[in-house]
Protein backbone atom coordinates (compact mmCIF):
# COMPACT_ATOMS: atom_id res chain seq x y z
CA UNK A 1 30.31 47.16 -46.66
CA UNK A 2 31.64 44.20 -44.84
CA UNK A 3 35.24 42.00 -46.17
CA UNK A 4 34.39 38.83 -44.10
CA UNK A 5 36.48 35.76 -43.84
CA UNK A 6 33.76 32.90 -44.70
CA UNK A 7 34.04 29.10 -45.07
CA UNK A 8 32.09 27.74 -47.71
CA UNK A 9 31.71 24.40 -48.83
CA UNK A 10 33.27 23.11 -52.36
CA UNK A 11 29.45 22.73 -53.81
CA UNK A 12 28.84 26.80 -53.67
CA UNK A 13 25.66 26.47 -54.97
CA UNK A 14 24.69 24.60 -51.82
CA UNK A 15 20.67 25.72 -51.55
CA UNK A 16 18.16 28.23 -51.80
CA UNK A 17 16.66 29.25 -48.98
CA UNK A 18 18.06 32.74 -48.76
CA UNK A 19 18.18 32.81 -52.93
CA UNK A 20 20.15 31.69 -55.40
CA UNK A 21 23.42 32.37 -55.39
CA UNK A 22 26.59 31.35 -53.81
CA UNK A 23 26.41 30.23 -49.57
CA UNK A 24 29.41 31.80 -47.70
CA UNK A 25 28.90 30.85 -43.65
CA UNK A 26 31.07 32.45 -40.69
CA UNK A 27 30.88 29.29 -39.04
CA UNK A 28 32.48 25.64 -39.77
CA UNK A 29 29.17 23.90 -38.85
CA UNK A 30 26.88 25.16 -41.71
CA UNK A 31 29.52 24.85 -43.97
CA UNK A 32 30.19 21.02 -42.59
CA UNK A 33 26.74 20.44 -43.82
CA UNK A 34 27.79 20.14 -47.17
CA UNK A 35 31.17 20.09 -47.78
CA UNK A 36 32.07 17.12 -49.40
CA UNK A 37 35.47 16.13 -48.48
CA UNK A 38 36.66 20.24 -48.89
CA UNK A 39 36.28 23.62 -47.71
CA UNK A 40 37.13 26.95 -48.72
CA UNK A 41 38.68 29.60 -46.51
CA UNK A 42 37.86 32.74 -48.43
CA UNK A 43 37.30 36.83 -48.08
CA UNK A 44 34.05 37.67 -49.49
CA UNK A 45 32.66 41.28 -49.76
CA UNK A 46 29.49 41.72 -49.17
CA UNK A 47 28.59 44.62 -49.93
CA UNK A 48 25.04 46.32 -49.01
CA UNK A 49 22.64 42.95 -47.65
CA UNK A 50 19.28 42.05 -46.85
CA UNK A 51 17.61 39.21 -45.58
CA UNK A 52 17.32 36.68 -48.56
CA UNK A 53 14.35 34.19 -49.14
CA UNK A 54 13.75 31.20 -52.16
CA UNK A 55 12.86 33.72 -54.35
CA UNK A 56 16.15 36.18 -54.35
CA UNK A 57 17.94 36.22 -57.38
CA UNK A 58 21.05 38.48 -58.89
CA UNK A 59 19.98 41.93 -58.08
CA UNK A 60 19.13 44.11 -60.81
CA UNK A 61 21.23 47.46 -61.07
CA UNK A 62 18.24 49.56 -59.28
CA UNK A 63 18.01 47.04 -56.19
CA UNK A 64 19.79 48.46 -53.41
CA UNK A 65 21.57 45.75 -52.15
CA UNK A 66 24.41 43.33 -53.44
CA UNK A 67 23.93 39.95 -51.11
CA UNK A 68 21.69 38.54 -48.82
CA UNK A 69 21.91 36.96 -45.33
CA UNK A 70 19.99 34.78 -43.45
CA UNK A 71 19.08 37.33 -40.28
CA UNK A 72 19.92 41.25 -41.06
CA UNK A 73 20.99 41.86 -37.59
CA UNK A 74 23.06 38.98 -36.84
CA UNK A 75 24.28 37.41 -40.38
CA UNK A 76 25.79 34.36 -40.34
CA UNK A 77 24.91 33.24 -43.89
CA UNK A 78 26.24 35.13 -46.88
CA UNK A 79 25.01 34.68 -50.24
CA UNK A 80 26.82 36.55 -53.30
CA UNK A 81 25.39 36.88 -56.76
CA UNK A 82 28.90 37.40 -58.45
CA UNK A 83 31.59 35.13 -59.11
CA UNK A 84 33.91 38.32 -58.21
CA UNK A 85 32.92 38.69 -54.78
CA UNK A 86 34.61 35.86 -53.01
CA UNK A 87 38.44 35.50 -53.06
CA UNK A 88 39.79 31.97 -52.09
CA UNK A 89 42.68 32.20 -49.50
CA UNK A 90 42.93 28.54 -49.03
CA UNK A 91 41.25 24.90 -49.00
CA UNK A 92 40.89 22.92 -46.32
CA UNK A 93 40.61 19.20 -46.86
CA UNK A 94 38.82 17.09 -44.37
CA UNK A 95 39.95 14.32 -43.15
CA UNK A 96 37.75 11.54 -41.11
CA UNK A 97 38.40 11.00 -37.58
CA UNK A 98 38.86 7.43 -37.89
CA UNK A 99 42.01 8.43 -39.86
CA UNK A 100 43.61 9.14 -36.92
CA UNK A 101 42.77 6.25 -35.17
């Protein structure tokens, strides 16, 4: 089992091409991709994975995993199927760079 820091993007539900559940990314640039003004710093536990396609869904209580990922040996993308795996530690607003400017 794996208690990873993630980022993920304040539209959880962001796609569904590892299944349907909620994205959780180690890195800032997939989570960029949609975050819409915020971002989430949070611990999620993962649990047993597998690689995910558009067709994952919650696993049933004989399926031997709890999450899927986008490559089983190097996971960068997390997807959870309960609202109880991800804790938020903090939200990160983003600000334009022209704001600075």
């Amino acid at each position: 089992m794996h208690l990873l820091h993630c980022l993920a993007s304040s539209d959880l539900f962001a796609g569904t091409n590892y299944g349907k559940g909620s994205y959780f990314s180690t890195t800032s640039e997939y989570s960029l991709t949609y975050a819409k003004g915020h971002m989430i710093l949070a611990r999620v536990l993962t649990g047993r994975y597998k690689e995910g396609n558009t067709d994952t869904t919650r696993p049933k209580l004989t399926d031997r995993f709890h999450s899927t990922v986008n490559n089983e040996r190097n996971p960068t993308i997390f997807i959870t199927y309960s609202d109880a795996a991800a804790y938020p530690e903090y939200e990160i607003e983003l600000v334009p760079e022209r704001a600075f400017s």
